[in-house]
Protein backbone atom coordinates (compact mmCIF):
# COMPACT_ATOMS: atom_id res chain seq x y z
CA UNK A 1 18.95 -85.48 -38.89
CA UNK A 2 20.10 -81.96 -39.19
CA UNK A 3 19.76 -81.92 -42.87
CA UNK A 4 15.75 -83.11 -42.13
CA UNK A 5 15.87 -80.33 -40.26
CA UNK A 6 17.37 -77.55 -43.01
CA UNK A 7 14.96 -78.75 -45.48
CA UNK A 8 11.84 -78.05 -43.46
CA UNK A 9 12.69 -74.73 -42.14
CA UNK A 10 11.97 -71.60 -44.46
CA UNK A 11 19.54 -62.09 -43.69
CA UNK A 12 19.37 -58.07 -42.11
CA UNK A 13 20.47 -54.47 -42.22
CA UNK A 14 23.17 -52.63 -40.14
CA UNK A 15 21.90 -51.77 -36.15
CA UNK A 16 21.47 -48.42 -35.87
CA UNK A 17 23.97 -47.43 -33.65
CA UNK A 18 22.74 -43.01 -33.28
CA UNK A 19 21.22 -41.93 -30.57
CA UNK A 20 17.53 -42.44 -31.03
CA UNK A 21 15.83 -41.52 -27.62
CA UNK A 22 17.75 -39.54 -25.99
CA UNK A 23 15.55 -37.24 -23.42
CA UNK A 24 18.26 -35.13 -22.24
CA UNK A 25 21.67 -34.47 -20.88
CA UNK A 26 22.56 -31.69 -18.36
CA UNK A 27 21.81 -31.07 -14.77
CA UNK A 28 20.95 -34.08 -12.31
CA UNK A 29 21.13 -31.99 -9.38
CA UNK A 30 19.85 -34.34 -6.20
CA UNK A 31 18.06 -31.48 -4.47
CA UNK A 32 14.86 -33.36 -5.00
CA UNK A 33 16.00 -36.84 -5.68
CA UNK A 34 14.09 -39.79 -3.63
CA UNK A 35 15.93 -42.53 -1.39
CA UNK A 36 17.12 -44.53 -4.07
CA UNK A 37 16.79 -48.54 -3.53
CA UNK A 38 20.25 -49.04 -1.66
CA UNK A 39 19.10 -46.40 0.71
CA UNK A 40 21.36 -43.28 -0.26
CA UNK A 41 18.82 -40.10 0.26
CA UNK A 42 18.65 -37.11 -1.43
CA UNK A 43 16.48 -35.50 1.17
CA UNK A 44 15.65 -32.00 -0.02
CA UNK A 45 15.29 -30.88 3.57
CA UNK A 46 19.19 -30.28 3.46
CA UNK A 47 21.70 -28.59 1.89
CA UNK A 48 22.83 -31.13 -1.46
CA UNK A 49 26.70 -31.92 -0.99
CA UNK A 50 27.30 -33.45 -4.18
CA UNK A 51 25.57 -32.19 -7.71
CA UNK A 52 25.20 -34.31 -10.72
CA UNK A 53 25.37 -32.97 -14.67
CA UNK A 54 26.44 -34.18 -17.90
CA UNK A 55 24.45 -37.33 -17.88
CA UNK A 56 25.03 -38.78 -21.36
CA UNK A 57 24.66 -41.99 -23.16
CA UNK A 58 26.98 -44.07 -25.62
CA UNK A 59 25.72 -46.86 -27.46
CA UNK A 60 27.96 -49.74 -28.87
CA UNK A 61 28.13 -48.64 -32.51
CA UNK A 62 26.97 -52.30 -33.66
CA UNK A 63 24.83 -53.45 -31.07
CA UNK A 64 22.84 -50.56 -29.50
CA UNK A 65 21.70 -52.83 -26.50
CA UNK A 66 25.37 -51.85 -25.22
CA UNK A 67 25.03 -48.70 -23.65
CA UNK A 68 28.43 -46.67 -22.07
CA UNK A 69 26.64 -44.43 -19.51
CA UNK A 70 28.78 -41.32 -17.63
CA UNK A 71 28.32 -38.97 -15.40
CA UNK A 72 30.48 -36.10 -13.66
CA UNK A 73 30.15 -34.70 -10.00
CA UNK A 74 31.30 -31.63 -8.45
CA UNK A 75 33.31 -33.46 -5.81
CA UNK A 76 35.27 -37.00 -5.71
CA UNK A 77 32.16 -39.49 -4.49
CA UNK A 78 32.46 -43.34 -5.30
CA UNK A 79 29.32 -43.40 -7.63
CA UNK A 80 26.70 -46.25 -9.26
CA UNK A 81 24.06 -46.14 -11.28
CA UNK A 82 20.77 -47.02 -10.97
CA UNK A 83 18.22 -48.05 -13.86
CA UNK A 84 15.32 -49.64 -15.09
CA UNK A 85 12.53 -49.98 -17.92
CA UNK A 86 9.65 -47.95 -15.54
CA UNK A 87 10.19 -45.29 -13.35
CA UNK A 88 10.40 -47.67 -10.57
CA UNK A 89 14.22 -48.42 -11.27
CA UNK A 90 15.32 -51.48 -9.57
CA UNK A 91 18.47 -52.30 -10.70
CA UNK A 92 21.18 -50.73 -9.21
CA UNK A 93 25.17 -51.42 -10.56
CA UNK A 94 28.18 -51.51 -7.99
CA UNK A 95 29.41 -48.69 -5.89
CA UNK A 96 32.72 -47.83 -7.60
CA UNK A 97 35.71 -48.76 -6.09
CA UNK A 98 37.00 -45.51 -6.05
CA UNK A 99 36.39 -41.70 -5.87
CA UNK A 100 36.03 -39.79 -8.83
CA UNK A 101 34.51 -36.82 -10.17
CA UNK A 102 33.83 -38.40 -13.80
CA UNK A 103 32.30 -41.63 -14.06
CA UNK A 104 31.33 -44.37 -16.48
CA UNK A 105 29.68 -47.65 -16.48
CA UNK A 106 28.88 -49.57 -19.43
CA UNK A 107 25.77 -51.45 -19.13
CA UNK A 108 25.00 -54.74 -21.46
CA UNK A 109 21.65 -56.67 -22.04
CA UNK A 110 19.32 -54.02 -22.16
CA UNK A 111 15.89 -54.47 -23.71
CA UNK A 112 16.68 -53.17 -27.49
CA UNK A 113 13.83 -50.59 -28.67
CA UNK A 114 12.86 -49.73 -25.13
CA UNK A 115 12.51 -46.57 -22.48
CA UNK A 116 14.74 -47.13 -20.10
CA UNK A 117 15.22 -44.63 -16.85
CA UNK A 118 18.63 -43.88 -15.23
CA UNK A 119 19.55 -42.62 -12.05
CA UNK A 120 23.06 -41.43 -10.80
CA UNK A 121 24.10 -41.73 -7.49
CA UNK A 122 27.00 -41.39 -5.12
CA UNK A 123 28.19 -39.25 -1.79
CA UNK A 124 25.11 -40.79 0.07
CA UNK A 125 22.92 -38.53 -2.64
CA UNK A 126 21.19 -38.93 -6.03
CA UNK A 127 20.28 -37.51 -9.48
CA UNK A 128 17.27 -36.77 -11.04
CA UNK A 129 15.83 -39.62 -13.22
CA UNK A 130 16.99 -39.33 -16.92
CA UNK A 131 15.48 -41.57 -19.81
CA UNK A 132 17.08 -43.31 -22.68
CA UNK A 133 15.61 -45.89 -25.48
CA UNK A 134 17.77 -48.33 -26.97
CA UNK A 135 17.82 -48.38 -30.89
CA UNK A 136 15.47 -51.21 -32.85
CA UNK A 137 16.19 -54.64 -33.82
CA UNK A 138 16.95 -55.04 -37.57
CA UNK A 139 14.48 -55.66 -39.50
CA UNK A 140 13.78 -59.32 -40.62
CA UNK A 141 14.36 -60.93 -37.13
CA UNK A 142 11.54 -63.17 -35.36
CA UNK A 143 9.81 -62.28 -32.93
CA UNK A 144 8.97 -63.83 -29.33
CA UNK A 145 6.13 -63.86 -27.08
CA UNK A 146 6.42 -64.24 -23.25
CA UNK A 147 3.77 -65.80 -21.30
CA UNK A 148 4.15 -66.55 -17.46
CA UNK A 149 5.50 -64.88 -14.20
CA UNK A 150 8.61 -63.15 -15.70
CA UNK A 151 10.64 -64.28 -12.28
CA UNK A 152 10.32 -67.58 -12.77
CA UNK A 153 12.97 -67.24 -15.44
CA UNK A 154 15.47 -65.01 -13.66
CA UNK A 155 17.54 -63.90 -16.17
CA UNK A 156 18.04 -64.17 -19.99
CA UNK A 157 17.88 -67.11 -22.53
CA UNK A 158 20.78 -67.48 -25.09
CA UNK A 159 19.48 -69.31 -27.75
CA UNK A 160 19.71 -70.27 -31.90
CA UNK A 161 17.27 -69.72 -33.76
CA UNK A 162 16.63 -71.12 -37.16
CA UNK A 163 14.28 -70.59 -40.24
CA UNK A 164 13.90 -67.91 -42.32
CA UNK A 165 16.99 -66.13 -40.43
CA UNK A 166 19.97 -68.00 -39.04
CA UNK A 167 21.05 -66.31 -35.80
CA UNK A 168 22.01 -66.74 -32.06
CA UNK A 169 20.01 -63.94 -29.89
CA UNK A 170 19.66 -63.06 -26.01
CA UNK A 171 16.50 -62.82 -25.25
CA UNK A 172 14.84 -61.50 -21.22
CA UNK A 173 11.81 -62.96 -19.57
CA UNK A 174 9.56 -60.70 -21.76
CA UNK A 175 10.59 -62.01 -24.78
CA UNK A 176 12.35 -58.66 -25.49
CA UNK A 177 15.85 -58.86 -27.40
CA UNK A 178 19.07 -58.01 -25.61
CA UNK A 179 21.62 -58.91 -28.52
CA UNK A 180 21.75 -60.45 -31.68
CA UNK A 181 23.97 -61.90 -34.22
CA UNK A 182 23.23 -63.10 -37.81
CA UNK A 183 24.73 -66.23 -38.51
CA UNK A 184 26.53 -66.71 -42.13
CA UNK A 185 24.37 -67.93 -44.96
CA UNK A 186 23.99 -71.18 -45.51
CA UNK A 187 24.74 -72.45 -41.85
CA UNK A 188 22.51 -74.15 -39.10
CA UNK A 189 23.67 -73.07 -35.84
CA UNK A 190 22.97 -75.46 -32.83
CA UNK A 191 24.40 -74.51 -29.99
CA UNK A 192 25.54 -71.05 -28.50
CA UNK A 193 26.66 -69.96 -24.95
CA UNK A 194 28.38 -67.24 -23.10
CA UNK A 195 32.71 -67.46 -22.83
CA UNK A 196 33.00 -68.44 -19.31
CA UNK A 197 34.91 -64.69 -19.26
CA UNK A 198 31.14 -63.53 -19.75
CA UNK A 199 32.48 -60.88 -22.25
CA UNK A 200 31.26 -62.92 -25.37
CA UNK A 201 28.79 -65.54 -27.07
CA UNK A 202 30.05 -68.38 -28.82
CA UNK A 203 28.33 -70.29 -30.97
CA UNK A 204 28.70 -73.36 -33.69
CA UNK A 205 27.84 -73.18 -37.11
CA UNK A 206 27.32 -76.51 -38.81
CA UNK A 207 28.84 -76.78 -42.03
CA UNK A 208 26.39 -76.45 -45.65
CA UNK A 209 26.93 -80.00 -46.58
CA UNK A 210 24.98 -81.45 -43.24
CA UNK A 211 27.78 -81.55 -40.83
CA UNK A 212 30.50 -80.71 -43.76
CA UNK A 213 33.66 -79.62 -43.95
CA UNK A 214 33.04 -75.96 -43.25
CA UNK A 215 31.87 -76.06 -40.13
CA UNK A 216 33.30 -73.64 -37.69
CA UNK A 217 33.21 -72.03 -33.99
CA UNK A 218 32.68 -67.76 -33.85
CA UNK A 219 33.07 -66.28 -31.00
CA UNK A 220 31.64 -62.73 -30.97
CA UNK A 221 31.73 -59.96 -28.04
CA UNK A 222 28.83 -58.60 -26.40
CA UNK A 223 29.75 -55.48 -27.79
CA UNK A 224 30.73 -56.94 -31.00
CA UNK A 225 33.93 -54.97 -31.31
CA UNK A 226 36.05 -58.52 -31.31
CA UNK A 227 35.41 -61.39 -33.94
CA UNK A 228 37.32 -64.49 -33.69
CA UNK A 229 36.95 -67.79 -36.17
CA UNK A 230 38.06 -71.19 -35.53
CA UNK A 231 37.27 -73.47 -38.50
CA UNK A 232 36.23 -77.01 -37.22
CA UNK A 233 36.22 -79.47 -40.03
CA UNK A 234 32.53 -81.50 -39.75
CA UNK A 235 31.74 -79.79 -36.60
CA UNK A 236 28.36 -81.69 -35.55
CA UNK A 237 25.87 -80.55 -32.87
CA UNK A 238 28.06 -79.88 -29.78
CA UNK A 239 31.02 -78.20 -28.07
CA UNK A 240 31.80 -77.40 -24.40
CA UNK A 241 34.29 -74.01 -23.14
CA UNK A 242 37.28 -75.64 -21.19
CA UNK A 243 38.63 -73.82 -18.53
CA UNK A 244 41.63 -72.64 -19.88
CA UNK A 245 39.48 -71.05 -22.54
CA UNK A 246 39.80 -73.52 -25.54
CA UNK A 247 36.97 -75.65 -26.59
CA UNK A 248 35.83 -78.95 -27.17
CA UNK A 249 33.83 -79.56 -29.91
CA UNK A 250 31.88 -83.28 -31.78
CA UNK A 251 33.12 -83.52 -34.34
CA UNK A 252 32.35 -86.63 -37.77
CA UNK A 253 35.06 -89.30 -37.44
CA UNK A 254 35.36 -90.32 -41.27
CA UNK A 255 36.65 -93.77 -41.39
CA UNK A 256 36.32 -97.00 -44.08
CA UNK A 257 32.67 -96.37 -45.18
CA UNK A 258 31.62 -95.33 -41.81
CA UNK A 259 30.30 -92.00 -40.24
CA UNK A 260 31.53 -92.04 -36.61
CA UNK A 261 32.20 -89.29 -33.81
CA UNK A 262 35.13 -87.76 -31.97
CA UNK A 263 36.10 -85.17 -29.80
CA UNK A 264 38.50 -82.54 -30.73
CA UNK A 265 39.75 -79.86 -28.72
CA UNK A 266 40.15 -76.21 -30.56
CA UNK A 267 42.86 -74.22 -29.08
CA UNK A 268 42.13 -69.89 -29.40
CA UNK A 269 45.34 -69.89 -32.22
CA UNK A 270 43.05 -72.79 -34.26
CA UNK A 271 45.24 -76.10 -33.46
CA UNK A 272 43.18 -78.96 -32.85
CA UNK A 273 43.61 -81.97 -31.69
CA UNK A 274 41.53 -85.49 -31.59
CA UNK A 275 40.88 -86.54 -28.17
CA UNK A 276 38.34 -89.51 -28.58
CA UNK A 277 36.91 -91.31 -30.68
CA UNK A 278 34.00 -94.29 -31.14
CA UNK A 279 35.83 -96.27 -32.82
CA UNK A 280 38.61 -96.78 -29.96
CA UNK A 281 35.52 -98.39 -27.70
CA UNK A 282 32.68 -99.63 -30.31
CA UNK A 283 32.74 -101.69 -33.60
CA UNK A 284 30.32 -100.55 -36.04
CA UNK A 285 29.92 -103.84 -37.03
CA UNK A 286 27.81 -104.77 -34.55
CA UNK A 287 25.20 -102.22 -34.47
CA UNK A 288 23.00 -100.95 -36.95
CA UNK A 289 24.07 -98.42 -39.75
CA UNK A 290 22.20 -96.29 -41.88
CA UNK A 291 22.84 -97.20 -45.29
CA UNK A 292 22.24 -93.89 -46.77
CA UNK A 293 25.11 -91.83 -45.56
CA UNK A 294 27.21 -94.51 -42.98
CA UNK A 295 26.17 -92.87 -39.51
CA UNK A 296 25.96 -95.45 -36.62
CA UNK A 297 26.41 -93.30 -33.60
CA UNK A 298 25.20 -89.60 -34.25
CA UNK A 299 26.22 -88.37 -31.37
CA UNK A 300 24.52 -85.28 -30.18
CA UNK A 301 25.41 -83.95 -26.70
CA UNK A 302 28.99 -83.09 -25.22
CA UNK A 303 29.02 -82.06 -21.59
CA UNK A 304 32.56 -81.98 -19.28
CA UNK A 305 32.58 -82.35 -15.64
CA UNK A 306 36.07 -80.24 -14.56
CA UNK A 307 35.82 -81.90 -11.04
CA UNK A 308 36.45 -85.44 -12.05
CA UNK A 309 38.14 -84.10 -15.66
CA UNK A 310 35.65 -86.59 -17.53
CA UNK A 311 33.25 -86.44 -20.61
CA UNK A 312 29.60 -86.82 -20.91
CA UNK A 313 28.48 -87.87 -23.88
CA UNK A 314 25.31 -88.36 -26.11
CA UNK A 315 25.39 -91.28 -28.53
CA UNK A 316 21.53 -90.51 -30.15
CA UNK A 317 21.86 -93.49 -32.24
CA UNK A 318 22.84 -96.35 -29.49
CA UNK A 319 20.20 -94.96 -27.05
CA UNK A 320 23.11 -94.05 -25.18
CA UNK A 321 24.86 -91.37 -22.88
CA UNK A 322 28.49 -92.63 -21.63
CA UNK A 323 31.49 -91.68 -19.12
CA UNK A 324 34.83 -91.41 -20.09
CA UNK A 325 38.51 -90.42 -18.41
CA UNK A 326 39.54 -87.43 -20.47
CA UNK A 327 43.51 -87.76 -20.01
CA UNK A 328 43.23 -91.51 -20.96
CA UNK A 329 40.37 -91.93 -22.98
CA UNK A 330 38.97 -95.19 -20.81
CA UNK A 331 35.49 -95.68 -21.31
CA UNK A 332 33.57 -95.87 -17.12
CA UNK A 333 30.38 -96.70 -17.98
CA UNK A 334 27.47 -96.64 -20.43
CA UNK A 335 24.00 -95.91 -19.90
CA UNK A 336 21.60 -97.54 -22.07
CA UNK A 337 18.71 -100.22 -22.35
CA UNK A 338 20.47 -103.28 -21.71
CA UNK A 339 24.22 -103.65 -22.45
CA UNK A 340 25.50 -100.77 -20.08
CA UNK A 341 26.73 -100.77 -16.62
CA UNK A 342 22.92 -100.43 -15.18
CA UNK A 343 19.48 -101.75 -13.98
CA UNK A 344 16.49 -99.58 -14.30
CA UNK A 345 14.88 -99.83 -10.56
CA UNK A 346 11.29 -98.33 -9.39
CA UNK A 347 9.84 -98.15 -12.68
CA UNK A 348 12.70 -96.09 -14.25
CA UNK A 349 13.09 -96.57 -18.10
CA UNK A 350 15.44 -95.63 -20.54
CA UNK A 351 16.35 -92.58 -23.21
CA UNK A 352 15.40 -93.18 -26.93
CA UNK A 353 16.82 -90.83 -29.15
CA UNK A 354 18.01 -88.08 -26.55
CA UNK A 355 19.33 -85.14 -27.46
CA UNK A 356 20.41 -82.53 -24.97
CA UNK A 357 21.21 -83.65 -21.40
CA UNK A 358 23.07 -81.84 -18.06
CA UNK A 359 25.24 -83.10 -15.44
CA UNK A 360 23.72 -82.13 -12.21
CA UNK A 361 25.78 -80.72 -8.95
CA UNK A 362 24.55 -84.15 -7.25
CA UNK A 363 25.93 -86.56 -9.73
CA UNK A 364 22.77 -87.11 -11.65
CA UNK A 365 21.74 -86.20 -14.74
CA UNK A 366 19.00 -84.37 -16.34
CA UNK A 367 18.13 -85.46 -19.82
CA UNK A 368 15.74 -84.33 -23.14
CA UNK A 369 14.63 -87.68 -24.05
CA UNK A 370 13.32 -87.12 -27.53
CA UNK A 371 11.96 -90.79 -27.90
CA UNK A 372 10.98 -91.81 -31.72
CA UNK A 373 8.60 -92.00 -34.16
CA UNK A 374 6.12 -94.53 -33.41
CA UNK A 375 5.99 -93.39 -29.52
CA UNK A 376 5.72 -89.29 -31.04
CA UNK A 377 6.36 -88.16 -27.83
CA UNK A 378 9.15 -86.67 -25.80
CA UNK A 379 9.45 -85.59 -21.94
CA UNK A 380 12.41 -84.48 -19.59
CA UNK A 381 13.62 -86.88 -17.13
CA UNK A 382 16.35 -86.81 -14.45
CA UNK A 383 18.35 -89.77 -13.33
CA UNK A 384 19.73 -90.85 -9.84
CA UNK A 385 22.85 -92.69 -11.27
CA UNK A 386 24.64 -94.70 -8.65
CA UNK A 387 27.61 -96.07 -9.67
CA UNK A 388 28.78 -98.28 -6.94
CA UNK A 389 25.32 -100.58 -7.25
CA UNK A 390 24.83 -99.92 -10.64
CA UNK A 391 21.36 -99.15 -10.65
CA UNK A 392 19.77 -95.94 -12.13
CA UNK A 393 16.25 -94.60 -10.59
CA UNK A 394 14.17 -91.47 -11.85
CA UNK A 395 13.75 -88.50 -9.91
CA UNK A 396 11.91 -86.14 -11.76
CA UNK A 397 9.95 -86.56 -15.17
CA UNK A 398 7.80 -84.16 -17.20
CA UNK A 399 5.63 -84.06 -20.35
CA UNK A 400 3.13 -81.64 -21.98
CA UNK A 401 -0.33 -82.23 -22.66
CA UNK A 402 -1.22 -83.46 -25.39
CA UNK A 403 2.62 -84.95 -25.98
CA UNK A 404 5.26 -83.05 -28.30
CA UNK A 405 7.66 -84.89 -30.36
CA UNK A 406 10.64 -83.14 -30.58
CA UNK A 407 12.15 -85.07 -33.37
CA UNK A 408 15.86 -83.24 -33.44
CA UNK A 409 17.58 -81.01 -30.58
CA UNK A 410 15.82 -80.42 -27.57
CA UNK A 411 17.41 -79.19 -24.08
CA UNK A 412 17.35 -78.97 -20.44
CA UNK A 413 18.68 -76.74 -17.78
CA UNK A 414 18.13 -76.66 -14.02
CA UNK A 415 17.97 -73.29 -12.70
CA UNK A 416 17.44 -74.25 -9.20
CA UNK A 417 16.37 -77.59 -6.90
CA UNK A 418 12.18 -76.21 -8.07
CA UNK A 419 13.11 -74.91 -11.23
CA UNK A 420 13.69 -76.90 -15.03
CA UNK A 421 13.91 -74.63 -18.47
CA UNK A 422 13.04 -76.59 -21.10
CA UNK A 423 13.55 -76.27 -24.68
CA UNK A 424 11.42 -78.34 -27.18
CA UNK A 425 13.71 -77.11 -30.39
CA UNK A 426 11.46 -78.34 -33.33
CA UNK A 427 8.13 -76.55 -31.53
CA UNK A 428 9.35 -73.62 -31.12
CA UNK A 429 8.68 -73.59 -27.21
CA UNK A 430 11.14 -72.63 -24.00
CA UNK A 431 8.99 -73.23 -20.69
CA UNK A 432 9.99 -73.14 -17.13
CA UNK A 433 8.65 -75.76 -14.78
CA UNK A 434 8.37 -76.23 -11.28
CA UNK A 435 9.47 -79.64 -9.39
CA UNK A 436 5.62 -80.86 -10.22
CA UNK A 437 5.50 -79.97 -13.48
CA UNK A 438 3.46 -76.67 -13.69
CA UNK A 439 4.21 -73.99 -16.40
CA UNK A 440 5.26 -70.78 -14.65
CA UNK A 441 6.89 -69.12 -17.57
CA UNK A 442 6.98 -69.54 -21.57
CA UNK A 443 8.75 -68.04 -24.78
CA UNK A 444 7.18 -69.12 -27.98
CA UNK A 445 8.51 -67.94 -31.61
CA UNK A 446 7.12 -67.01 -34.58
CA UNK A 447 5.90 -69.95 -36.89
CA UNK A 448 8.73 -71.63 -38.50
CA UNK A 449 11.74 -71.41 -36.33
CA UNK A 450 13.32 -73.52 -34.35
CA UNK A 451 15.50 -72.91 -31.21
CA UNK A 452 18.90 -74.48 -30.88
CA UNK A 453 21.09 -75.93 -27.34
CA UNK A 454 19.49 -72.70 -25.36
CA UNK A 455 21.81 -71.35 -22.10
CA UNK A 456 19.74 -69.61 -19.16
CA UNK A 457 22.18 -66.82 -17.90
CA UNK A 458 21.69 -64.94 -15.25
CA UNK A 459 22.77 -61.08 -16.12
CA UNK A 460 25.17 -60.35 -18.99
């Protein structure tokens, strides 16, 4: 599928990392300074009691959306920052824990190539308003346009992109770049995320032979000053952060003529070990194989529920998404069109082909449902699974107009109980939707690429 994929679709200088828009250091004094948004005044009616000067700015030296910002006062005062890409501010950082006269805060995820304004405050005052602009992009990088109430999204998208670059990028609701990574030549990356540590992205890199040997894990910091490589042999489209930090990845299971799939947990020093495996539940015998490479499964989607300690799991070519005990492998259930563990009530149908899917707070599950060729036409759709009856019921389905067939990847992610981000890979669309389907927000890229597994994040 991936290899389809390659074929269809279609690397970048240094960053930058001087100091290209600098307005100014100096002086801040608060002698004329505004209430600032947390409602510390700098009413020039009174005497100032706490002046602010050396305002500077410190970009990352490879990633110039990193930006170290200090400050020094002329008396201890627990400080913060406020900034923003007008005038009006609006974001505001912590109050420092302590008293200082010299402070710092390092700021991550702002807009690259953009004005941004900064405001120091602390000792119930605040500084005059400084600006700053981020360095550029490199050159050869798509770019993204942003259509919609910028709210709606909340935050930032991580997300692949492939076509004429391979890379994993951060992008905010305007369709403005926060980071960037290029991904090594030769590799199709699928699915990238934040650490659960917040402090890096992490991505999979499928290996040049369509799922091949090669395939690895990178994990990269925000302010990519830390690399790390774990090599996962025939890494496939998936992998889920465990909590203790190691991963678990899908994995080809190689075995008498037949392309199966496993999981395999990565450990951070590179040991790996095989945790599961199709062929310890399901005999290839009995379903249908492709004859060109051996691939009966193709499983697609890995998802891990901490709470119960149990895998998710996409099986694209059974039509199927399963349960299973992760200390002793046992199989719970199967959902799929009519040898699983469940009846389709109210109309409900089935998955063909689904990609992408997410285990919601409530138990059910929220699934891309790619469907296949001769329907050429996929939709999201959310399942009420209940175990105990065995019976599976839709509570939320949506579909553009006219359809799009999203004939490899595809993703979902709930935001909140009125809010769906949806990622149709192969178009080259990420939409928000409300709880009756209405567009309130869009990213669309340039002609040519396609988005990856895509993470909504709320602040990096």
């Amino acid at each position: 599928m991936l290899l389809r994929l390659a074929t269809l679709l279609a690397c970048v200088e240094p960053s930058d990392s001087t100091n290209p828009g600098h307005t100014g250091l100096g002086d801040t004094g608060a002698d004329s300074a505004p209430a600032d948004s947390a409602g510390h005044t700098g009413d020039s009616a009174f005497a100032s009691l706490v002046a602010f000067s050396d305002l500077g700015f410190v970009p990352a030296v490879d990633m110039p959306t990193v930006v170290t910002v200090s400050w020094t006062t002329d008396v201890p005062t627990a400080g913060f920052l406020e900034y923003g890409d007008s005038a009006d501010l609006g974001t505001s950082t912590a109050v420092e824990a302590s008293e200082s006269t010299e402070h710092q805060v390092v700021l991550r995820g702002l807009a690259a190539g953009t004005e941004w304004h900064f405001r120091p405050g602390g000792g119930g005052e605040v500084g005059r308003v400084t600006t700053y602009t981020t360095g550029p992009v490199p050159s050869g990088y798509p770019s993204f346009a942003a259509d919609g109430d910028p709210a709606a999204l909340g935050g930032l998208v991580v997300a692949p992109v492939n076509g004429a670059l391979y890379a994993v990028v951060i992008l905010d609701s305007q369709g403005r770049y926060a980071w960037w990574h290029e991904v090594e030549e030769g590799f199709l990356v699928t699915r990238a995320m934040l650490t659960r540590d917040g402090t890096s992205v992490v991505y999979g890199a499928v290996g040049t032979e369509d799922y091949g040997p090669d395939g690895y894990l990178h994990v990269v910091s925000l302010d990519k000053s830390t690399e790390l490589r774990l090599d996962v042999p025939y890494l496939t489209h998936d992998f889920e952060e465990l909590p203790d930090g190691s991963f678990a990845c899908l994995t080809k299971d190689l075995r008498d003529n037949y392309v199966g799939d496993r999981i395999v947990e990565v450990q951070l020093d590179g040991e790996r070990d095989v945790v599961w495996s199709v062929f310890d539940y399901f005999n290839p015998e009995n379903f249908e194989v492709d004859d060109d490479d051996g691939t009966w499964t193709h499983a697609n989607a890995l998802d891990y529920d901490e709470a119960d300690d149990v895998w998710y799991l996409s099986l694209r070519n059974l039509d199927t998404i399963l349960k299973a005990d992760r200390a002793s492998g046992a199989l719970l259930w199967r959902l799929t069109h009519n040898s699983g563990n469940f009846t389709y009530e109210d109309g409900a149908t089935p998955t063909v082909y689904q990609h992408e899917f997410e285990l919601q707070s409530n138990g059910n599950l929220l699934v891309f449902d790619n469907g296949d060729d001769e329907a050429h036409a996929s939709r999201v759709v959310e399942y009420d699974i209940n175990e105990a009856l065995g019976e599976v019921r839709e509570t939320f389905t949506y579909a553009v107009e006219p359809p799009l067939y999203v004939y490899a990847l595809g993703d979902v992610d709930r935001l909140d109980e009125d809010r769906v981000m949806v990622t149709w890979s192969t178009s080259g669309l990420v939409q928000v939707v409300d709880s009756g389907g209405a567009e309130l927000w869009s990213l669309s890229s340039d002609l040519g690429y396609v988005f990856g597994y895509t993470q909504h994040v709320e602040a990096l």
